[in-house]
C-alpha atoms as a PDB file:
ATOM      1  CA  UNK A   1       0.000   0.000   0.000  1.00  0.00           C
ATOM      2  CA  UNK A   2       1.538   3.064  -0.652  1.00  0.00           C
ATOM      3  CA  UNK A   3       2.207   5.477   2.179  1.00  0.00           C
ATOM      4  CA  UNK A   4      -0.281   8.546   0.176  1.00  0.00           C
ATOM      5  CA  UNK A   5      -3.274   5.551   0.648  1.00  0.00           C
ATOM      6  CA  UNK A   6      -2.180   4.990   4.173  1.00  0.00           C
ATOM      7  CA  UNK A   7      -2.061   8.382   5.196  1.00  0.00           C
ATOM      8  CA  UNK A   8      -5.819   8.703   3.411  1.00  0.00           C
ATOM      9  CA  UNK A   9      -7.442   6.419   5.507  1.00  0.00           C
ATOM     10  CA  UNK A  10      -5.476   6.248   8.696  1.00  0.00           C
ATOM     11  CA  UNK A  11      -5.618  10.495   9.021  1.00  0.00           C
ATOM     12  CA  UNK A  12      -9.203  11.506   7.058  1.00  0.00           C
ATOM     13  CA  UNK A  13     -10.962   8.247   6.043  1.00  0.00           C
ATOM     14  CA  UNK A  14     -11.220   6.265   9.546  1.00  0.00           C
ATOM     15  CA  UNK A  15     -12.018   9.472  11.409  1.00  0.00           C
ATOM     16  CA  UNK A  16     -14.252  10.637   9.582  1.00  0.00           C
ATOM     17  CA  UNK A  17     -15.960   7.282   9.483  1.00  0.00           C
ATOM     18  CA  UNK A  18     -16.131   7.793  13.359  1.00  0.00           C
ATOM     19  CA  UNK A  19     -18.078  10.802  13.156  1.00  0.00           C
ATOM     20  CA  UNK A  20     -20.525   9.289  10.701  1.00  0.00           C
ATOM     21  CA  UNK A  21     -20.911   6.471  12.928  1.00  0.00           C
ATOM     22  CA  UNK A  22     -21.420   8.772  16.127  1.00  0.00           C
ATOM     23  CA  UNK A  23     -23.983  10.860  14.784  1.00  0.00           C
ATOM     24  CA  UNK A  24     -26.392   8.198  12.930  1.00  0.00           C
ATOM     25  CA  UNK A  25     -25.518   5.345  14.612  1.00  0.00           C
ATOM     26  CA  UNK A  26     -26.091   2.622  11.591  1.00  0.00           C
ATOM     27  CA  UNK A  27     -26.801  -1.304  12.296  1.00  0.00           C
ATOM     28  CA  UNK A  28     -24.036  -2.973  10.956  1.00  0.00           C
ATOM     29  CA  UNK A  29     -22.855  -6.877  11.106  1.00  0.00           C
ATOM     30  CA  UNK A  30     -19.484  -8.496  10.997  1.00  0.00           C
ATOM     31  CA  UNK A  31     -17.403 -11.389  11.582  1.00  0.00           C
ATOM     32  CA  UNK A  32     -14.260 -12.355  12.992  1.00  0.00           C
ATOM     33  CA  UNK A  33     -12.258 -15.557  12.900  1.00  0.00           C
ATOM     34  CA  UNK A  34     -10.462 -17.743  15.191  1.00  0.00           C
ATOM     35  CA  UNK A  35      -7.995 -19.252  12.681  1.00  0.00           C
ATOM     36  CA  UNK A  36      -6.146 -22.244  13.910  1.00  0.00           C
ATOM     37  CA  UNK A  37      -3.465 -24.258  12.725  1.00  0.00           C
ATOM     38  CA  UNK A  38      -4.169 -27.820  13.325  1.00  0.00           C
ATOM     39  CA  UNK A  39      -0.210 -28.540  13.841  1.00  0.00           C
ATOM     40  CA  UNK A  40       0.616 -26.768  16.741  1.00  0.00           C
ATOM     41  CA  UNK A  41      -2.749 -24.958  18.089  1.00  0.00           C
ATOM     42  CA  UNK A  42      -0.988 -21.403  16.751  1.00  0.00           C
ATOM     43  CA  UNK A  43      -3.558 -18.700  16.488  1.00  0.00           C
ATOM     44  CA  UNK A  44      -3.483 -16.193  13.868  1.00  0.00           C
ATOM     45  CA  UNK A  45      -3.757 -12.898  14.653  1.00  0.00           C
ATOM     46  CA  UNK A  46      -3.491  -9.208  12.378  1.00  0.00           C
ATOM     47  CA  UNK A  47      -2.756  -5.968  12.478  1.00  0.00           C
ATOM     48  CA  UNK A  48      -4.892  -3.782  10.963  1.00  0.00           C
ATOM     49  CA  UNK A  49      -2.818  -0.736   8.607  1.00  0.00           C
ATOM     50  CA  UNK A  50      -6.063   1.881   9.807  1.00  0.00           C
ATOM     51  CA  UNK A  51      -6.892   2.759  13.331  1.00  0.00           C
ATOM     52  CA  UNK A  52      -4.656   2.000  15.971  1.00  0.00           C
ATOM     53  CA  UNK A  53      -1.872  -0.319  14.184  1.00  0.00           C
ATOM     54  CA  UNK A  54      -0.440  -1.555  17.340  1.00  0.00           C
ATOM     55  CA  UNK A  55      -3.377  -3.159  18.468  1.00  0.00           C
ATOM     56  CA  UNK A  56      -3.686  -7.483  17.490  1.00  0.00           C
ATOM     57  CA  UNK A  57      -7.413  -8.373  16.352  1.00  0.00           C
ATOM     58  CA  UNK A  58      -8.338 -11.666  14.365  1.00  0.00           C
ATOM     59  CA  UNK A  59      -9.314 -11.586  10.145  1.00  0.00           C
ATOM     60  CA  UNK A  60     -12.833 -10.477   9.520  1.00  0.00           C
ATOM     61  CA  UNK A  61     -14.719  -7.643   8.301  1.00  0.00           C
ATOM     62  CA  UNK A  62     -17.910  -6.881   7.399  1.00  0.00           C
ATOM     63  CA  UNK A  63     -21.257  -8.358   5.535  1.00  0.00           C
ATOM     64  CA  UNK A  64     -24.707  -7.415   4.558  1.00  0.00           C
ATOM     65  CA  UNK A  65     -26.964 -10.311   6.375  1.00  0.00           C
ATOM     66  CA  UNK A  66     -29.141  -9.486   2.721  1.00  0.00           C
ATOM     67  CA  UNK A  67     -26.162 -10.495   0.607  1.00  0.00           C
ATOM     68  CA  UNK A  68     -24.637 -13.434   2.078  1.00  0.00           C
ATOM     69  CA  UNK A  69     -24.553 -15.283   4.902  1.00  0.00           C
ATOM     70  CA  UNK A  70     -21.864 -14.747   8.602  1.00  0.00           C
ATOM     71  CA  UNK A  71     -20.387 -18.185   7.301  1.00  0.00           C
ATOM     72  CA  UNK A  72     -19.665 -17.239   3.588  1.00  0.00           C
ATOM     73  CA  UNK A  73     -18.660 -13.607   4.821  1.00  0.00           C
ATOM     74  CA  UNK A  74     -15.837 -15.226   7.232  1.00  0.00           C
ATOM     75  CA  UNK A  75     -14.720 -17.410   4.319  1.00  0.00           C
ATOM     76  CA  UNK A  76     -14.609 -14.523   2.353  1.00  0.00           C
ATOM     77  CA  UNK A  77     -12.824 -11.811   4.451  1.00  0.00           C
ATOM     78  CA  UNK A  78     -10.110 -14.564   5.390  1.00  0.00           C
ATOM     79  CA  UNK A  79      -9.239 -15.434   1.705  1.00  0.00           C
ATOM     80  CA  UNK A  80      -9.404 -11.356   1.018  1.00  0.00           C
ATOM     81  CA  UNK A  81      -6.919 -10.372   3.606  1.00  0.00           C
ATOM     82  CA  UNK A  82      -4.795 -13.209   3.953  1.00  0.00           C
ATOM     83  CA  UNK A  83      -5.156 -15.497   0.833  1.00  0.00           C
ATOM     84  CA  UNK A  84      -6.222 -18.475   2.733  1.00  0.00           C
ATOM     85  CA  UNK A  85      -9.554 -21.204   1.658  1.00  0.00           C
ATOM     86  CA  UNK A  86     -11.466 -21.984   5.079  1.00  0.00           C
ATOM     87  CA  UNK A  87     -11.698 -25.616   5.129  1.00  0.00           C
ATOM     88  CA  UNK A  88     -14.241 -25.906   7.780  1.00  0.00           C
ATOM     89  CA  UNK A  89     -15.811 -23.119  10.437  1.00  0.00           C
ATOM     90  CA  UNK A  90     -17.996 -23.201  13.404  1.00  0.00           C
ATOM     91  CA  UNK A  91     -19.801 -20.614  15.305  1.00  0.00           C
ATOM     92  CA  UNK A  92     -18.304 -20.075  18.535  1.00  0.00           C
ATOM     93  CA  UNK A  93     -20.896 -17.155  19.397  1.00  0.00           C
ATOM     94  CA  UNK A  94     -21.801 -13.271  19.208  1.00  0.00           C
ATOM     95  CA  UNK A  95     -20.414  -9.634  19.975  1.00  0.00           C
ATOM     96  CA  UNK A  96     -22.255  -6.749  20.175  1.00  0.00           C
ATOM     97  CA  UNK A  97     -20.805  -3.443  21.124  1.00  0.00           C
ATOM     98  CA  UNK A  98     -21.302   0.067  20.462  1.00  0.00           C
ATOM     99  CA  UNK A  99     -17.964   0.908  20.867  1.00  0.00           C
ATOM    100  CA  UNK A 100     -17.268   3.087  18.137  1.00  0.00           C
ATOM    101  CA  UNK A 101     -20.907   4.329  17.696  1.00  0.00           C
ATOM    102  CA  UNK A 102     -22.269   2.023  15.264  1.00  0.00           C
ATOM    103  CA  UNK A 103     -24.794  -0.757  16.750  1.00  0.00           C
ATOM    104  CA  UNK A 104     -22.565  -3.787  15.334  1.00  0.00           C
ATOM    105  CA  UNK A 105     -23.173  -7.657  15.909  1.00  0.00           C
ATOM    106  CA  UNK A 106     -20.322  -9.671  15.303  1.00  0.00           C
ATOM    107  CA  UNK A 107     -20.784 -13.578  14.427  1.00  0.00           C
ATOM    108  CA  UNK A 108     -17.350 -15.234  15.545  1.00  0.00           C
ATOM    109  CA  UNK A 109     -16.169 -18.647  13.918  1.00  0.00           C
ATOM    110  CA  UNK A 110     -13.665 -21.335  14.655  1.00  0.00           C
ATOM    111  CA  UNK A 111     -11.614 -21.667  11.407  1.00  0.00           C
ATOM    112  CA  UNK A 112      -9.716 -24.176  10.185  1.00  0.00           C
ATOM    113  CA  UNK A 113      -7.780 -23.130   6.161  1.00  0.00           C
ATOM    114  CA  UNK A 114      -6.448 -25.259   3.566  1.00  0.00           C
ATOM    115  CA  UNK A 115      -3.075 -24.418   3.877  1.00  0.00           C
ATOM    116  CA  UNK A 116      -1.249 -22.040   6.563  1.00  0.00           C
ATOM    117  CA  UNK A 117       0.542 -20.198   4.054  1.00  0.00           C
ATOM    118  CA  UNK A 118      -0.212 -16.346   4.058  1.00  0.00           C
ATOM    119  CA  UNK A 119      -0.196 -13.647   1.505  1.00  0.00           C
ATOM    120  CA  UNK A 120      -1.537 -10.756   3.569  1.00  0.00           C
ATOM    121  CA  UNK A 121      -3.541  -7.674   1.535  1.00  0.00           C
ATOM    122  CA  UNK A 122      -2.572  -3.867   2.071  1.00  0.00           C
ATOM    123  CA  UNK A 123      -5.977  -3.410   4.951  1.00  0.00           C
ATOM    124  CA  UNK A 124      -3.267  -5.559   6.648  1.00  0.00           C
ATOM    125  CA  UNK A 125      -0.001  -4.040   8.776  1.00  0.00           C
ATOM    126  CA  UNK A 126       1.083  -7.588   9.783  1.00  0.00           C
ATOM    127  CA  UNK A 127      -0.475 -11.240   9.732  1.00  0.00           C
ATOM    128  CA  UNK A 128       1.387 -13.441  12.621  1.00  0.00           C
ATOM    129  CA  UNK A 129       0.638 -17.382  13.902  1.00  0.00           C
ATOM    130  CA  UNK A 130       1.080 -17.179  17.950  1.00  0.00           C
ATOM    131  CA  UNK A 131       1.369 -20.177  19.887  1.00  0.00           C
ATOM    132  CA  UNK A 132      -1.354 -20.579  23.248  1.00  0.00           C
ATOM    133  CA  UNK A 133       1.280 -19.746  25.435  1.00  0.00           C
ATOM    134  CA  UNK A 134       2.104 -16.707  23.178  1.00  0.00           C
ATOM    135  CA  UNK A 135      -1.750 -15.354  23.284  1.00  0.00           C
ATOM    136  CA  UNK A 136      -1.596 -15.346  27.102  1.00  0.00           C
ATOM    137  CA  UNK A 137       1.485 -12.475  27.128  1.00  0.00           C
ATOM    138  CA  UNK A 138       0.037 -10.238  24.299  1.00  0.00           C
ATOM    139  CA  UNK A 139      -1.254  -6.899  26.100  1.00  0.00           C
ATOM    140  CA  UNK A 140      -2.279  -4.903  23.059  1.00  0.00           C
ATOM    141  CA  UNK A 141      -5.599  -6.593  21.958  1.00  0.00           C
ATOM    142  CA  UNK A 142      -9.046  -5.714  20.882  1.00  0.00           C
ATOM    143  CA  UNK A 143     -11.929  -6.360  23.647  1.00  0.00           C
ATOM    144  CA  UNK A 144     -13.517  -8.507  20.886  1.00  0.00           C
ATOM    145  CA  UNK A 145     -10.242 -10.554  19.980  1.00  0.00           C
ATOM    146  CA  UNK A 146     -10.648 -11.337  23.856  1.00  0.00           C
ATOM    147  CA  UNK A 147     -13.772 -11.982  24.268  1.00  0.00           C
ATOM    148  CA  UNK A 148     -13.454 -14.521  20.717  1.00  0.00           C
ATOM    149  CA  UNK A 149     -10.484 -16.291  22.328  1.00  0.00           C
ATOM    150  CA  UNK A 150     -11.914 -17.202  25.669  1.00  0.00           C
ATOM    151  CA  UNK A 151     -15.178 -18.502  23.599  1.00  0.00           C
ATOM    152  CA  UNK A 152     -12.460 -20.780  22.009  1.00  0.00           C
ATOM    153  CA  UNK A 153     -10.946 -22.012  25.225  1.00  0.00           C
ATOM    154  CA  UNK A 154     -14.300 -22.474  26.499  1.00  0.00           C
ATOM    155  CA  UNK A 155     -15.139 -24.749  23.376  1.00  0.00           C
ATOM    156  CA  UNK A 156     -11.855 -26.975  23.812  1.00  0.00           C
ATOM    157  CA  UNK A 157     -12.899 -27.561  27.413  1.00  0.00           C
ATOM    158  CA  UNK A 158     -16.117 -28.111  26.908  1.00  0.00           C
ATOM    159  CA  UNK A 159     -15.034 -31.326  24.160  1.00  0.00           C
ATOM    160  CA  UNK A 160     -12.458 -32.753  26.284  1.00  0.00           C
ATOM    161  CA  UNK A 161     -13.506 -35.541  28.052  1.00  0.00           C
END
């Protein structure tokens, strides 16, 4: 991405998206994927190159619940942003928030992909497997990142005998 498209949407884009948001307060739907790799358990987790970069978040995006469905829109934003085919995908559960002034719902999914090979787009900053032990010591992530890991731990306890 060049740095003239960066500084577009990280400086007058994004905020002004805010505002919007703010002041009509629009319904909006997303997803957001746990993406492990079968291997090793490893998590993936991105960096976003708008809003605060420094902050870890997992793949997703948003949909139109009129256009296609939470599972095809997870399939979809993961092979946009990071090149990889969803094998398989659950749903682990929902987010809603008003954090930013929209009214969003979030549908999260357990993801398994074809291959663990990953050719990030530019909406990405950096695209990074972590191991479990690795998630535990990360301080910089979203409230929804959190919330979408602990419904994973909680649905690896829950099918352990």
């Amino acid at each position: 991405m060049s740095k003239i498209r960066v500084f577009v949407i990280q400086k007058i884009l994004f905020p002004l998206m805010r505002i919007y948001w703010r002041v009509f307060r629009p319904r909006t739907f997303g997803v957001k994927a746990v993406v492990v790799r079968p291997e090793d358990s490893s998590v993936l987790l991105v960096r976003h190159s708008y809003g605060d970069t420094s902050i870890w978040s997992l793949p997703g995006g948003g949909y139109k619940p009129r256009r296609e469905s939470p599972q095809a829109a997870v399939a979809r934003e993961i092979h946009e942003e990071l090149g990889l085919r969803v094998s398989t995908s659950s749903h682990l559960g929902e987010y809603k928030t008003q954090a930013q002034g929209k009214r969003d719902t979030v549908a999260i999914f357990l993801c398994q992909v074809e291959a663990a090979t990953i050719t990030k787009n530019s909406e990405l900053a950096e695209a990074r497997w972590f191991s479990p032990a690795a998630l535990q010591e990360i301080d910089k992530l979203y409230t929804i990142t959190r919330r979408a890991l602990e419904l994973y731990r909680e649905s690896i306890a829950s099918h352990t005998p």
